[in-house]
C-alpha atoms as a PDB file:
ATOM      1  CA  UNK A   1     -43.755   9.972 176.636  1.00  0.00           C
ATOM      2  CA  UNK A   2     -43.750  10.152 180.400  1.00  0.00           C
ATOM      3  CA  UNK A   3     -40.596   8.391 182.292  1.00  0.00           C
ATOM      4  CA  UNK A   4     -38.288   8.210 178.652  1.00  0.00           C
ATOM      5  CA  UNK A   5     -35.183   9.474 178.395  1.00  0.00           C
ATOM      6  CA  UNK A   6     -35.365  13.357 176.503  1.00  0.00           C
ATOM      7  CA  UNK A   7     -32.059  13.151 174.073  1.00  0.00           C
ATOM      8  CA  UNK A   8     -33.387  16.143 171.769  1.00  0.00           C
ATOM      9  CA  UNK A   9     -36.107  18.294 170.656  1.00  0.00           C
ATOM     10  CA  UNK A  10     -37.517  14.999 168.638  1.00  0.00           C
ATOM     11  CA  UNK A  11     -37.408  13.105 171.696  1.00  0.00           C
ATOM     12  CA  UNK A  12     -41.208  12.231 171.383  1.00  0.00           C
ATOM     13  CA  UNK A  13     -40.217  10.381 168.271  1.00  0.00           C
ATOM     14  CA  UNK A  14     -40.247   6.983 168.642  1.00  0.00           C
ATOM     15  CA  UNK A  15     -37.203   6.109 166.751  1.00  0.00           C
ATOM     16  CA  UNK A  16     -35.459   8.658 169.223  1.00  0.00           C
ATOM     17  CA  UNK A  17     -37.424   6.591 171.985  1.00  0.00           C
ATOM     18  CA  UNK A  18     -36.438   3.031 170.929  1.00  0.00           C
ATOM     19  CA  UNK A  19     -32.362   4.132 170.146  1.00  0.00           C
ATOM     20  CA  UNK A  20     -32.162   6.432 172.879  1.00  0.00           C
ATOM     21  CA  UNK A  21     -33.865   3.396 175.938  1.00  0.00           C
ATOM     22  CA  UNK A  22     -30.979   1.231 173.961  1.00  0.00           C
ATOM     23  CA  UNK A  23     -28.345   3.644 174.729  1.00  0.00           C
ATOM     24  CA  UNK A  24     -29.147   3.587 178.234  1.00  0.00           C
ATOM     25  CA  UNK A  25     -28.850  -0.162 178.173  1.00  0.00           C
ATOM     26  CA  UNK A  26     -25.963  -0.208 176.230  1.00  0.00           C
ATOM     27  CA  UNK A  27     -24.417   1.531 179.454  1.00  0.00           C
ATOM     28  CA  UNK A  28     -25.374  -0.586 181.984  1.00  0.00           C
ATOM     29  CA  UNK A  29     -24.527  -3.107 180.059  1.00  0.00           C
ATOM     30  CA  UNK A  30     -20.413  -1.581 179.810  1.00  0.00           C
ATOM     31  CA  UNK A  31     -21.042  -1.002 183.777  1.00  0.00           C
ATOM     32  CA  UNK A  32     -21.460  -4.504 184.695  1.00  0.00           C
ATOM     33  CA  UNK A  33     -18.182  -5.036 182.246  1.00  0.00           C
ATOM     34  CA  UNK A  34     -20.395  -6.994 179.801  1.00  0.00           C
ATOM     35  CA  UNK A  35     -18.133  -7.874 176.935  1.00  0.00           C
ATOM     36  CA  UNK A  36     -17.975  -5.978 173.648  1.00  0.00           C
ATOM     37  CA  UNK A  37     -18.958  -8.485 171.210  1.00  0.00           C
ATOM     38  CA  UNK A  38     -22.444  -9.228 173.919  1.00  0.00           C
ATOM     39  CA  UNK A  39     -23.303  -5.257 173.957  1.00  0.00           C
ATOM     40  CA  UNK A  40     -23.266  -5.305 169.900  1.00  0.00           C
ATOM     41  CA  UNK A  41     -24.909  -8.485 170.063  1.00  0.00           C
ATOM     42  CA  UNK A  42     -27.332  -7.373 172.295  1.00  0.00           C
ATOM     43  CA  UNK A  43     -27.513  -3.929 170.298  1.00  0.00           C
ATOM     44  CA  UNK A  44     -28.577  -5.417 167.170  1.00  0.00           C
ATOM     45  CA  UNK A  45     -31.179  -7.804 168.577  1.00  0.00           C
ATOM     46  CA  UNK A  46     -32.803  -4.915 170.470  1.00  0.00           C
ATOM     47  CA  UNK A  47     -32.890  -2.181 167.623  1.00  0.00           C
ATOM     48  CA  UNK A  48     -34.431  -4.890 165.391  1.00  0.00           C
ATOM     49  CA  UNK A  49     -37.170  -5.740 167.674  1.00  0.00           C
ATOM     50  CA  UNK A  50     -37.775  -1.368 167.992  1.00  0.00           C
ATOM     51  CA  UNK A  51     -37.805  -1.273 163.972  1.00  0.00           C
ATOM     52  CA  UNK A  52     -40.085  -4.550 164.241  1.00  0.00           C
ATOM     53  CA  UNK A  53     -42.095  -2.230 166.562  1.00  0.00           C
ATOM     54  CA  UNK A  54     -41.950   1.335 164.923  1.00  0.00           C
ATOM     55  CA  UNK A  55     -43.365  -0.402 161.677  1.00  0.00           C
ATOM     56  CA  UNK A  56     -46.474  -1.171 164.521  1.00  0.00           C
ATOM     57  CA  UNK A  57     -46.196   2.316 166.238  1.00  0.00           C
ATOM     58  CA  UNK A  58     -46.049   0.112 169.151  1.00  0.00           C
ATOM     59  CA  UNK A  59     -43.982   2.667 171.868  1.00  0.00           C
ATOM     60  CA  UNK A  60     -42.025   1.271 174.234  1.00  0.00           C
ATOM     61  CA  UNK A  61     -43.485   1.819 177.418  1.00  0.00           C
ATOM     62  CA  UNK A  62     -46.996   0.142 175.647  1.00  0.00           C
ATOM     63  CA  UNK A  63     -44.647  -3.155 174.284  1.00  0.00           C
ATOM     64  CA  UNK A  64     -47.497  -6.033 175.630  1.00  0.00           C
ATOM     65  CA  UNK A  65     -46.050 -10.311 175.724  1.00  0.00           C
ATOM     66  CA  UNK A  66     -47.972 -10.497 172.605  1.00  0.00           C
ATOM     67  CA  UNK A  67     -45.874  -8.392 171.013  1.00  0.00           C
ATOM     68  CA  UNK A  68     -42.999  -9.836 172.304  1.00  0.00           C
ATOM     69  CA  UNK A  69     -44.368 -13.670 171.531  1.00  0.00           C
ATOM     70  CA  UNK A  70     -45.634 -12.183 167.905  1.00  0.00           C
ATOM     71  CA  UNK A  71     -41.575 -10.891 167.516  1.00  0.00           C
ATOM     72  CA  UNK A  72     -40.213 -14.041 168.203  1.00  0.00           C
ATOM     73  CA  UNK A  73     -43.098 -16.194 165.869  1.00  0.00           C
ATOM     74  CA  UNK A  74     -41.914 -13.777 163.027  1.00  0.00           C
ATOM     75  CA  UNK A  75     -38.481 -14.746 163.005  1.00  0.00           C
ATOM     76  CA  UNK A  76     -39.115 -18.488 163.770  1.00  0.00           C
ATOM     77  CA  UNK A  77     -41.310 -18.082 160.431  1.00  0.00           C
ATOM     78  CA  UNK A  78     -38.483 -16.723 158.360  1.00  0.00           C
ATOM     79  CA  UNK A  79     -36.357 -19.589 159.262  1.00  0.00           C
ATOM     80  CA  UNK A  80     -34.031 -18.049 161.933  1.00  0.00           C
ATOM     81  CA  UNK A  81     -32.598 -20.999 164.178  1.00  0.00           C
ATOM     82  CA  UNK A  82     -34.187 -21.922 168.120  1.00  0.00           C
ATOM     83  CA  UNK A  83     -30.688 -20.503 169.109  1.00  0.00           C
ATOM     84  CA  UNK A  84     -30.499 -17.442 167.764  1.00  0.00           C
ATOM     85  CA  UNK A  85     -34.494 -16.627 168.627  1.00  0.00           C
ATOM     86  CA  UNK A  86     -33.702 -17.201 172.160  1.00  0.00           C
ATOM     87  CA  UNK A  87     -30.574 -15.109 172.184  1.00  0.00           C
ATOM     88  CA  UNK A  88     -32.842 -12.135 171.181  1.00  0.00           C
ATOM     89  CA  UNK A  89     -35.254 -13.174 173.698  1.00  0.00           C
ATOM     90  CA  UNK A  90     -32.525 -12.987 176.125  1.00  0.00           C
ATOM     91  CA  UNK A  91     -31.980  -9.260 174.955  1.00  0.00           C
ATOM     92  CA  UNK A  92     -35.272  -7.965 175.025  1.00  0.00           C
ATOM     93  CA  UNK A  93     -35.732  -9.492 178.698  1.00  0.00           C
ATOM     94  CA  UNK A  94     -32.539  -8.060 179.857  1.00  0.00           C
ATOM     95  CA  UNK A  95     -33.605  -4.620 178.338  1.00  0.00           C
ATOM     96  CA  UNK A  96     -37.227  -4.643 179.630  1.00  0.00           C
ATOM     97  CA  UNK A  97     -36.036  -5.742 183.002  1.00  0.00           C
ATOM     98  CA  UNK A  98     -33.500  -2.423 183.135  1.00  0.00           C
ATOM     99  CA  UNK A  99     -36.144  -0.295 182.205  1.00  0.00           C
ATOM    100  CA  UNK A 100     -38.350  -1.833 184.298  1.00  0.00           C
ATOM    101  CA  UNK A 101     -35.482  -1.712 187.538  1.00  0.00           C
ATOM    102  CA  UNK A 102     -35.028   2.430 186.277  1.00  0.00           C
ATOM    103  CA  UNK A 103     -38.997   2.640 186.416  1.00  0.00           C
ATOM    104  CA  UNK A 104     -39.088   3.306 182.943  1.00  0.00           C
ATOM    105  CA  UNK A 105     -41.688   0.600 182.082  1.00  0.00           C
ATOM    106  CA  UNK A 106     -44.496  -1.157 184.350  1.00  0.00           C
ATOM    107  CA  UNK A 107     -43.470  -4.876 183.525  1.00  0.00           C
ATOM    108  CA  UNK A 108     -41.468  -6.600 181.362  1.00  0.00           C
ATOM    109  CA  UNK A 109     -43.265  -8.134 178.690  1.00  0.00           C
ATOM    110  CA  UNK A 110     -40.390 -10.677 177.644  1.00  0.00           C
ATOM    111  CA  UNK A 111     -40.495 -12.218 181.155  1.00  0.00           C
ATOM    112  CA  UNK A 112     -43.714 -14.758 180.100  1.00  0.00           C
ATOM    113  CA  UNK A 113     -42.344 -15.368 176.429  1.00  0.00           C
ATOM    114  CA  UNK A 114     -40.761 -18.768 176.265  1.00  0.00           C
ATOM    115  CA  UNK A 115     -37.592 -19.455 173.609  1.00  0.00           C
ATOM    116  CA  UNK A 116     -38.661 -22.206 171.021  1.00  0.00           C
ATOM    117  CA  UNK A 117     -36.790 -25.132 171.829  1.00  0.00           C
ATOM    118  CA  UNK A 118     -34.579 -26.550 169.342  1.00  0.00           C
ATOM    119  CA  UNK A 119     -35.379 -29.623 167.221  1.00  0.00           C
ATOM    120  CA  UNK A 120     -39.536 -28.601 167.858  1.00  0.00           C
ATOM    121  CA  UNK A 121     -41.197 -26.505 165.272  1.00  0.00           C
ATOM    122  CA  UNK A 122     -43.717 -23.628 166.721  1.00  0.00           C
ATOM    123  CA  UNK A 123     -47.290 -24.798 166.722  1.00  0.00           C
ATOM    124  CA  UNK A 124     -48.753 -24.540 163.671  1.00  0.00           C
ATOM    125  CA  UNK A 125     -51.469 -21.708 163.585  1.00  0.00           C
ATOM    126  CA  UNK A 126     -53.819 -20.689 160.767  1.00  0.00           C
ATOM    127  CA  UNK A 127     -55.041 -16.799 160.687  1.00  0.00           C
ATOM    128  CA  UNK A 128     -58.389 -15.430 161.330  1.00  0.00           C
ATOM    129  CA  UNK A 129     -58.821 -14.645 157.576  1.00  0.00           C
ATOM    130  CA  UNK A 130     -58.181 -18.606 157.326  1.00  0.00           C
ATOM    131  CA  UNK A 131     -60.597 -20.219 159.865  1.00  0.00           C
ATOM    132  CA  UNK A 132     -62.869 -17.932 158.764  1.00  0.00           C
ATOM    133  CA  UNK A 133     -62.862 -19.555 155.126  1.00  0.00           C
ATOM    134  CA  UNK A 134     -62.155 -22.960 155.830  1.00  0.00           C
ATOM    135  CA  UNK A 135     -65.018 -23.049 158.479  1.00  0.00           C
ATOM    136  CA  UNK A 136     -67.653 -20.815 156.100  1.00  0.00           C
ATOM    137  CA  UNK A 137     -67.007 -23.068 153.574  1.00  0.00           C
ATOM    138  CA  UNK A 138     -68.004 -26.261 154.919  1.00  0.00           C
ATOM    139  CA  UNK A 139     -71.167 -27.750 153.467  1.00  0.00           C
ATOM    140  CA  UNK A 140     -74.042 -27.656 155.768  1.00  0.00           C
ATOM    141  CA  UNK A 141     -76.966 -29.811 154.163  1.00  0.00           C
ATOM    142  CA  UNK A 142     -76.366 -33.518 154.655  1.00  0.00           C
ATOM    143  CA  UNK A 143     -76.576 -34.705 158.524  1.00  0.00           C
ATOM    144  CA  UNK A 144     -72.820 -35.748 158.666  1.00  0.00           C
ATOM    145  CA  UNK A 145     -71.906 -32.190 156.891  1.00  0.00           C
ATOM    146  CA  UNK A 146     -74.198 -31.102 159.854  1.00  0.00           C
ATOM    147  CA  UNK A 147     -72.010 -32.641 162.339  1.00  0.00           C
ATOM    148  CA  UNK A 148     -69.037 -32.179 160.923  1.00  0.00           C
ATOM    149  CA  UNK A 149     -69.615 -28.634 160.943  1.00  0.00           C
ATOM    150  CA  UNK A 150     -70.474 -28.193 164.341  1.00  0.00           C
ATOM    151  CA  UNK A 151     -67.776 -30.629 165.134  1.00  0.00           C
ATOM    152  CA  UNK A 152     -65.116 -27.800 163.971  1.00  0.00           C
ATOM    153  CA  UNK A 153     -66.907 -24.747 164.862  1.00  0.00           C
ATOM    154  CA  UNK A 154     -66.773 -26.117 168.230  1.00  0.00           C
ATOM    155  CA  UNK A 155     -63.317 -27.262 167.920  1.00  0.00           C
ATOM    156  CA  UNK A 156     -62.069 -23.544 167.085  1.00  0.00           C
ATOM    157  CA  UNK A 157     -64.880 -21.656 169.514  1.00  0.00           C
ATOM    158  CA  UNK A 158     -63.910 -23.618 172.643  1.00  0.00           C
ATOM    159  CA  UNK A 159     -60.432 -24.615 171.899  1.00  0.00           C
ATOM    160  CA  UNK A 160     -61.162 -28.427 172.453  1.00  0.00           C
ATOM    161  CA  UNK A 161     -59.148 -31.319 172.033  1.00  0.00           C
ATOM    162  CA  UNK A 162     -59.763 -34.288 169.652  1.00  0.00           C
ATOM    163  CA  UNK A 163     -60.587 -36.604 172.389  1.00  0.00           C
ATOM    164  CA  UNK A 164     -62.789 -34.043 174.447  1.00  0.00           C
ATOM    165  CA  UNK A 165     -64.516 -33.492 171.147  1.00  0.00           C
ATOM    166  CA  UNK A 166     -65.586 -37.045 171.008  1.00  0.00           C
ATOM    167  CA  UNK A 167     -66.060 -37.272 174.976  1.00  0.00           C
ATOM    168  CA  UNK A 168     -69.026 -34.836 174.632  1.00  0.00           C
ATOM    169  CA  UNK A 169     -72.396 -36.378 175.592  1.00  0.00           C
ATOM    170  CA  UNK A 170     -75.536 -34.737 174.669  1.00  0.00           C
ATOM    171  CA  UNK A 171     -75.709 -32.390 178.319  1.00  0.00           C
ATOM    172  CA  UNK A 172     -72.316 -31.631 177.499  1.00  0.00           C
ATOM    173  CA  UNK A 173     -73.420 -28.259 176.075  1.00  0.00           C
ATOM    174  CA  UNK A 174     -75.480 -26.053 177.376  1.00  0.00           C
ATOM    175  CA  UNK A 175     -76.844 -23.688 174.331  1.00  0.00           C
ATOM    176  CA  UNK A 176     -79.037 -21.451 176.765  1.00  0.00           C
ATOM    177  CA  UNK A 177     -76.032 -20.796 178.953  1.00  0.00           C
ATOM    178  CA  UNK A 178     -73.891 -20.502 175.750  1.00  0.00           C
ATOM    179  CA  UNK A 179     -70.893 -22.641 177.126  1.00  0.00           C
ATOM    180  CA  UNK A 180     -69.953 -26.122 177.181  1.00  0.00           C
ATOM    181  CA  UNK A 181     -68.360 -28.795 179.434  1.00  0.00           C
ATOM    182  CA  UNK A 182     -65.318 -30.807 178.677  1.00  0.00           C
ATOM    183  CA  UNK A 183     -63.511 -33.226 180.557  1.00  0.00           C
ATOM    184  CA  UNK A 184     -59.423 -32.448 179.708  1.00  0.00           C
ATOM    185  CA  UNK A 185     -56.171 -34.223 181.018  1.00  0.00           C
ATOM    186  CA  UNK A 186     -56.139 -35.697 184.562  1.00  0.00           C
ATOM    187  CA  UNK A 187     -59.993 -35.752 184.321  1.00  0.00           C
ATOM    188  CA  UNK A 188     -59.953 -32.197 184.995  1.00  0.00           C
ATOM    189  CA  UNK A 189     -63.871 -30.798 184.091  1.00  0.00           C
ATOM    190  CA  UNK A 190     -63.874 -26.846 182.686  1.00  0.00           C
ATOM    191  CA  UNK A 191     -66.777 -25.098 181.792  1.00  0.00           C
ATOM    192  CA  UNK A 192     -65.944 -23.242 178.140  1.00  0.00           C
ATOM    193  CA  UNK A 193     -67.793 -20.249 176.835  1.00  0.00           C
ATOM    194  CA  UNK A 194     -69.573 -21.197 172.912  1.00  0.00           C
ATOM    195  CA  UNK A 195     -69.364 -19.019 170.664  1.00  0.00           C
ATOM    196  CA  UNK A 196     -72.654 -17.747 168.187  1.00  0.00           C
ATOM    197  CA  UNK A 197     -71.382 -19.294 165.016  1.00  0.00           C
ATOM    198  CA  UNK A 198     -70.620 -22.773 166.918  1.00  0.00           C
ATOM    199  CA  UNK A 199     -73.933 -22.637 168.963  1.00  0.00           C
ATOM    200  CA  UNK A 200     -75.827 -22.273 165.258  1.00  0.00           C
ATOM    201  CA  UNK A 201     -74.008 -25.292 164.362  1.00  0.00           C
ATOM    202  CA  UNK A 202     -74.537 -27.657 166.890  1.00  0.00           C
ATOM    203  CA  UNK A 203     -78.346 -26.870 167.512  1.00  0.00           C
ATOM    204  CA  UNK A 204     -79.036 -27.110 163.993  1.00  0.00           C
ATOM    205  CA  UNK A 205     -76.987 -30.641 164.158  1.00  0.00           C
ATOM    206  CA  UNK A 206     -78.943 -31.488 167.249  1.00  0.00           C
ATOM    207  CA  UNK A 207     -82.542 -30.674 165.800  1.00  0.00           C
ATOM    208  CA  UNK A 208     -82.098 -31.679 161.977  1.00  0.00           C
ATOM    209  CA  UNK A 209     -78.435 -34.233 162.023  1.00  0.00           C
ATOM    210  CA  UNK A 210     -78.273 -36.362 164.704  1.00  0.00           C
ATOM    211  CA  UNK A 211     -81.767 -37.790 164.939  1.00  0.00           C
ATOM    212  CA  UNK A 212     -81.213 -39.143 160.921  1.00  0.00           C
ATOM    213  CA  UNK A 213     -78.245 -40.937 162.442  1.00  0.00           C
ATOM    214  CA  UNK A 214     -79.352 -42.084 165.698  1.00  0.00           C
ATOM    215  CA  UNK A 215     -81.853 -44.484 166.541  1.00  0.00           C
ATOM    216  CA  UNK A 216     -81.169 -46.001 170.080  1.00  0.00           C
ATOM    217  CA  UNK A 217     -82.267 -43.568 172.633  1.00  0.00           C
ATOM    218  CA  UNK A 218     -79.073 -44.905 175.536  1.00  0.00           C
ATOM    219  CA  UNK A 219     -77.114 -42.922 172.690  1.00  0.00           C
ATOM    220  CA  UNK A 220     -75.637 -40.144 174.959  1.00  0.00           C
ATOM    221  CA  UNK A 221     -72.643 -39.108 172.655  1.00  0.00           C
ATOM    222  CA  UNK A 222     -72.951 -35.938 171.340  1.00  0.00           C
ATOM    223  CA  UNK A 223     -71.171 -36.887 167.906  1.00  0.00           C
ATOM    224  CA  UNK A 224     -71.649 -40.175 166.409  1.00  0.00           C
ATOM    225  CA  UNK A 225     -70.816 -41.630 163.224  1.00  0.00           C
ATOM    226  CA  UNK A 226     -72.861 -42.928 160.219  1.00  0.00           C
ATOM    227  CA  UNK A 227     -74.034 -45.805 162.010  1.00  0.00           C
ATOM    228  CA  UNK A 228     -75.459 -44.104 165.320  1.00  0.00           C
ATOM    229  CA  UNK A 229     -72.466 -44.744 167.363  1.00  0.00           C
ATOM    230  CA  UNK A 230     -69.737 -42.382 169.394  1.00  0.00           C
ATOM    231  CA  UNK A 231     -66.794 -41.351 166.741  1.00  0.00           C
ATOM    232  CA  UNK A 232     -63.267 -41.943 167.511  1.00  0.00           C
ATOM    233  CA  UNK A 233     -60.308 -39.371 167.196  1.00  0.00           C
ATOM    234  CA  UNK A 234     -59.126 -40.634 164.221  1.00  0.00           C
ATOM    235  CA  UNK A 235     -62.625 -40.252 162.760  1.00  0.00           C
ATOM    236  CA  UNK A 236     -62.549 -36.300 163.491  1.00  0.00           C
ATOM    237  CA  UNK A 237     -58.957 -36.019 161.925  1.00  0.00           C
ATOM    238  CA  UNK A 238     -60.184 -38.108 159.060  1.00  0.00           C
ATOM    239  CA  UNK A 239     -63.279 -35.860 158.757  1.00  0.00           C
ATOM    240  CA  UNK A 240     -61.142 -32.851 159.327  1.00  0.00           C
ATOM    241  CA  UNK A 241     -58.877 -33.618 156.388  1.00  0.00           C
ATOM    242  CA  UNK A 242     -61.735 -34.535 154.069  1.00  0.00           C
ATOM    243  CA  UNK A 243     -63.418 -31.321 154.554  1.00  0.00           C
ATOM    244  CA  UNK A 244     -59.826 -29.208 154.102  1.00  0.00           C
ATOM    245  CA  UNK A 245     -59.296 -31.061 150.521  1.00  0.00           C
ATOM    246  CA  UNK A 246     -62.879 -30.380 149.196  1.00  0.00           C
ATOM    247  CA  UNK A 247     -62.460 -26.536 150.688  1.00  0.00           C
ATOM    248  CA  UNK A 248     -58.798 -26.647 148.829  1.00  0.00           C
ATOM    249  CA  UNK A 249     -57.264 -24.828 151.773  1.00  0.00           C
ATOM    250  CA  UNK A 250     -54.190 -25.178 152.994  1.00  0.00           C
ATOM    251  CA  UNK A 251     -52.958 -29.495 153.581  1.00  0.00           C
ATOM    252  CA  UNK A 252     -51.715 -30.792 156.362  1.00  0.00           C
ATOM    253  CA  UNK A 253     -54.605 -29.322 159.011  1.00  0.00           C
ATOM    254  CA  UNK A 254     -54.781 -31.309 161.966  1.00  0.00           C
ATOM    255  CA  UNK A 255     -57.887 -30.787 164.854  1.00  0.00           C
ATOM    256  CA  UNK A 256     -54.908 -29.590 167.223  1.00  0.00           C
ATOM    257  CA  UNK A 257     -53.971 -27.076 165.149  1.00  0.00           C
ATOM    258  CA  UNK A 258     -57.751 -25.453 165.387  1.00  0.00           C
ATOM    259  CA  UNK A 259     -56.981 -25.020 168.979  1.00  0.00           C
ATOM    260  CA  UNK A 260     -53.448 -23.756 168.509  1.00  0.00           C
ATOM    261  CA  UNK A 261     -55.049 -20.890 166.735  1.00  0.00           C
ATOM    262  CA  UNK A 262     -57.950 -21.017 168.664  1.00  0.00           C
ATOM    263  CA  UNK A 263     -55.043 -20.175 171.601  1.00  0.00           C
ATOM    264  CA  UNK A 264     -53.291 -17.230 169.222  1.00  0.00           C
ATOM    265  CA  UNK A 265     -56.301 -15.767 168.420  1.00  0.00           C
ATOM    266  CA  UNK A 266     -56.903 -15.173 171.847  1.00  0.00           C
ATOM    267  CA  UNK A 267     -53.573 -14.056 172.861  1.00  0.00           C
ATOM    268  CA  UNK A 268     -53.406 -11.440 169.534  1.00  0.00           C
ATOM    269  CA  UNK A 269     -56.879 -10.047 170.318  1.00  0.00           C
ATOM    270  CA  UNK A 270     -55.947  -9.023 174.093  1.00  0.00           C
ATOM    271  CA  UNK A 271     -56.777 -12.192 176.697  1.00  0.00           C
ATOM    272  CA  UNK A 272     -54.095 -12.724 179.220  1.00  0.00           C
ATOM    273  CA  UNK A 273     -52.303 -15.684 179.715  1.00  0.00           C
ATOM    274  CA  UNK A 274     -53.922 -17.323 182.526  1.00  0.00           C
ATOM    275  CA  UNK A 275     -57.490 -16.531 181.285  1.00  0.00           C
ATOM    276  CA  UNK A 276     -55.821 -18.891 178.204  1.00  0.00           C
ATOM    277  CA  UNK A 277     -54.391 -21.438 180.683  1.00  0.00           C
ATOM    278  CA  UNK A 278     -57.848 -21.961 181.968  1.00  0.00           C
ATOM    279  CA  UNK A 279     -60.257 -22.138 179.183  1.00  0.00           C
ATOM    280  CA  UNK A 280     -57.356 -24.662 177.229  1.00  0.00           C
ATOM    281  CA  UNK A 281     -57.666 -27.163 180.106  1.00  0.00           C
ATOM    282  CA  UNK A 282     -53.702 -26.807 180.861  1.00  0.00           C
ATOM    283  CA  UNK A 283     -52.379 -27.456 184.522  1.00  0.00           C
ATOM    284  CA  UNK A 284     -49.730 -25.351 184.143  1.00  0.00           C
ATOM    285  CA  UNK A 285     -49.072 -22.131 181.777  1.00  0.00           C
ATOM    286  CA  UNK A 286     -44.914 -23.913 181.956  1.00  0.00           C
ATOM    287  CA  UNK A 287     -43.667 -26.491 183.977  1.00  0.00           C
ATOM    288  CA  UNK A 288     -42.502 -24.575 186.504  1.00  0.00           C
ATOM    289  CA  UNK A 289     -45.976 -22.753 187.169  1.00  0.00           C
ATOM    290  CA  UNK A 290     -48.775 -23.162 189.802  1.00  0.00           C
ATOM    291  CA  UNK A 291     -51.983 -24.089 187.905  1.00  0.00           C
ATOM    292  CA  UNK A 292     -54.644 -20.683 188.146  1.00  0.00           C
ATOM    293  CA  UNK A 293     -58.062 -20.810 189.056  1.00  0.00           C
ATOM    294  CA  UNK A 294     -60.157 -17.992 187.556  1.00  0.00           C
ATOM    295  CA  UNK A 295     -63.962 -17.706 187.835  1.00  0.00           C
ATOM    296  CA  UNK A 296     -66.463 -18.246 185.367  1.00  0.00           C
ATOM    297  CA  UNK A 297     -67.491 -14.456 185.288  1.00  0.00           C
ATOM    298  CA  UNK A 298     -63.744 -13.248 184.081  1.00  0.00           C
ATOM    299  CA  UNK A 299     -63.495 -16.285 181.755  1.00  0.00           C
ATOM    300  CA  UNK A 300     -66.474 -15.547 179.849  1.00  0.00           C
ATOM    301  CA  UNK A 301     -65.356 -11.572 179.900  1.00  0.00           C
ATOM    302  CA  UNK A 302     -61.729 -12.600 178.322  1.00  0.00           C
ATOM    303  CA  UNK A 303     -63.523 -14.974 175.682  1.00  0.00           C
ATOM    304  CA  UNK A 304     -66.112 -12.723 174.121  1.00  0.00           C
ATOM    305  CA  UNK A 305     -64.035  -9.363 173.797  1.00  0.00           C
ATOM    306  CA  UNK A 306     -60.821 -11.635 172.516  1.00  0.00           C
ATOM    307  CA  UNK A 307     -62.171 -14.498 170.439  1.00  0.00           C
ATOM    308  CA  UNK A 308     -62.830 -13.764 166.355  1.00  0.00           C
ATOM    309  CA  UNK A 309     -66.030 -15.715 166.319  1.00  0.00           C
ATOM    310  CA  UNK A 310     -67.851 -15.004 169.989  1.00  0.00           C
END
């Protein structure tokens, strides 16, 4: 591996790779008089993540944030504390930034991975193998199992909220341009690519739902309720969890928690962060960062080769 540190005939091995880059850390860590008990510290955060990553064959020089944020999710889900997580986010960034200062390494991937905070649990995300049954096994015959449908196809697809959801009207989506329009936060409008699957749903609850439920023509809302008129919030989380319990999956499902994975999906399959930032609606990818503006063109490049259901 070009620009790693050749400690024996097995160097190319990446256990060799991963305990040999630690090493060198280890060193500069003694040089700057870092404190015993830190370099061990720091030593056993560091060869965990490069076991975490062997078991991947993810080398180091090709370690991506994801892997980094993936890491960190892993040991948040086996119950390790907000302290601790962030103490071993602390070591990876101080590793990747040596190797990046020795030109070992391009970027450091750790730099864009925040710590959870403590007293907040991670977002709750559901996998691919999940949305995928959940949303396959919604009924599809009735007009509000027609709407309800498209409701959370569209929900996962685009990554909306609840209340941009129920602020569609019907020029809202565009099914010929295969993307549609939401209003976010701060009345900030973003066009959103549409997936295939969610595009099915909502023509077919366009051409064969809504017109059973609708019967004044000044009805602009895209999703209305069994009476003909725009649904609330609550009435999408109510929907939402009456849908989960007759598909038995997992309880507790909220609309947010569609986008979350909507979000993860995106970030696992290979979409940078700011393409993310963009098609979520956020001003800022932290609190500290300038809101990006990317075009339409890149947007819809980073959505269909990322997103499970494009």
């Amino acid at each position: 591996m070009s620009g790693l540190p050749s400690t024996s005939g097995e160097a190319d091995d990446r256990e060799s790779d991963w305990h040999s880059l630690v090493a060198l850390y280890e060193r500069d860590l003694r040089a700057a008089s870092a404190a015993d008990r830190t370099v061990r510290a720091y030593r056993r955060d560091l060869l965990q993540f490069g076991e975490w990553c062997e078991e991947r064959a993810v080398e180091p020089s090709r370690v991506k944030h994801r892997d980094v944020r993936l890491f960190a999710a892993s040991l948040s889900a086996d119950g390790m504390s907000p302290a601790t997580v962030a103490r071993k986010l602390a070591s990876l960034r101080g590793m990747f930034g040596f190797l990046r200062r020795t030109g070992r390494v391009a970027q450091n991937p750790a730099d864009l991975v925040s710590a959870p905070k403590a007293g907040r649990k991670l977002p709750r995300v559901m996998t691919v193998d999940q949305i995928d049954a959940l949303l396959e096994s919604l009924p599809f015959d009735t007009p509000l199992e027609m709407r309800d449908r498209a409701m959370f196809e569209l929900a996962y697809s685009s990554g909306l909220r609840s209340e941009e959801l129920v602020d569609l009207d019907l020029d809202s989506v565009d099914l010929d341009g295969m993307s549609v329009r939401a209003i976010g936060k701060g009345s900030r409008h973003r066009q959103i690519p549409l997936g295939g699957p969610a595009a099915e749903a909502v023509s077919t609850w366009l051409d064969r739902g809504r017109p059973e439920l609708v019967s004044s023509p000044s009805e602009r809302a895209l999703f209305v309720s069994r009476s003909g008129r725009r649904l609330s919030t609550s009435d999408v989380a109510r929907r939402l969890a009456v849908r989960v319990r007759q598909a038995a999956a997992s309880a507790g499902i909220s609309p947010h928690d569609l986008r979350h994975s909507f979000a993860t999906h995106l970030l696992e399959g290979g979409a940078d962060l700011r393409s993310i930032q963009e098609l979520l609606g956020h001003s800022s990818i932290s609190t500290t960062q300038v809101y990006t503006h990317l075009d339409s063109a890149r947007l819809r490049d980073a959505y269909s080769g990322s997103h499970p259901r494009a």
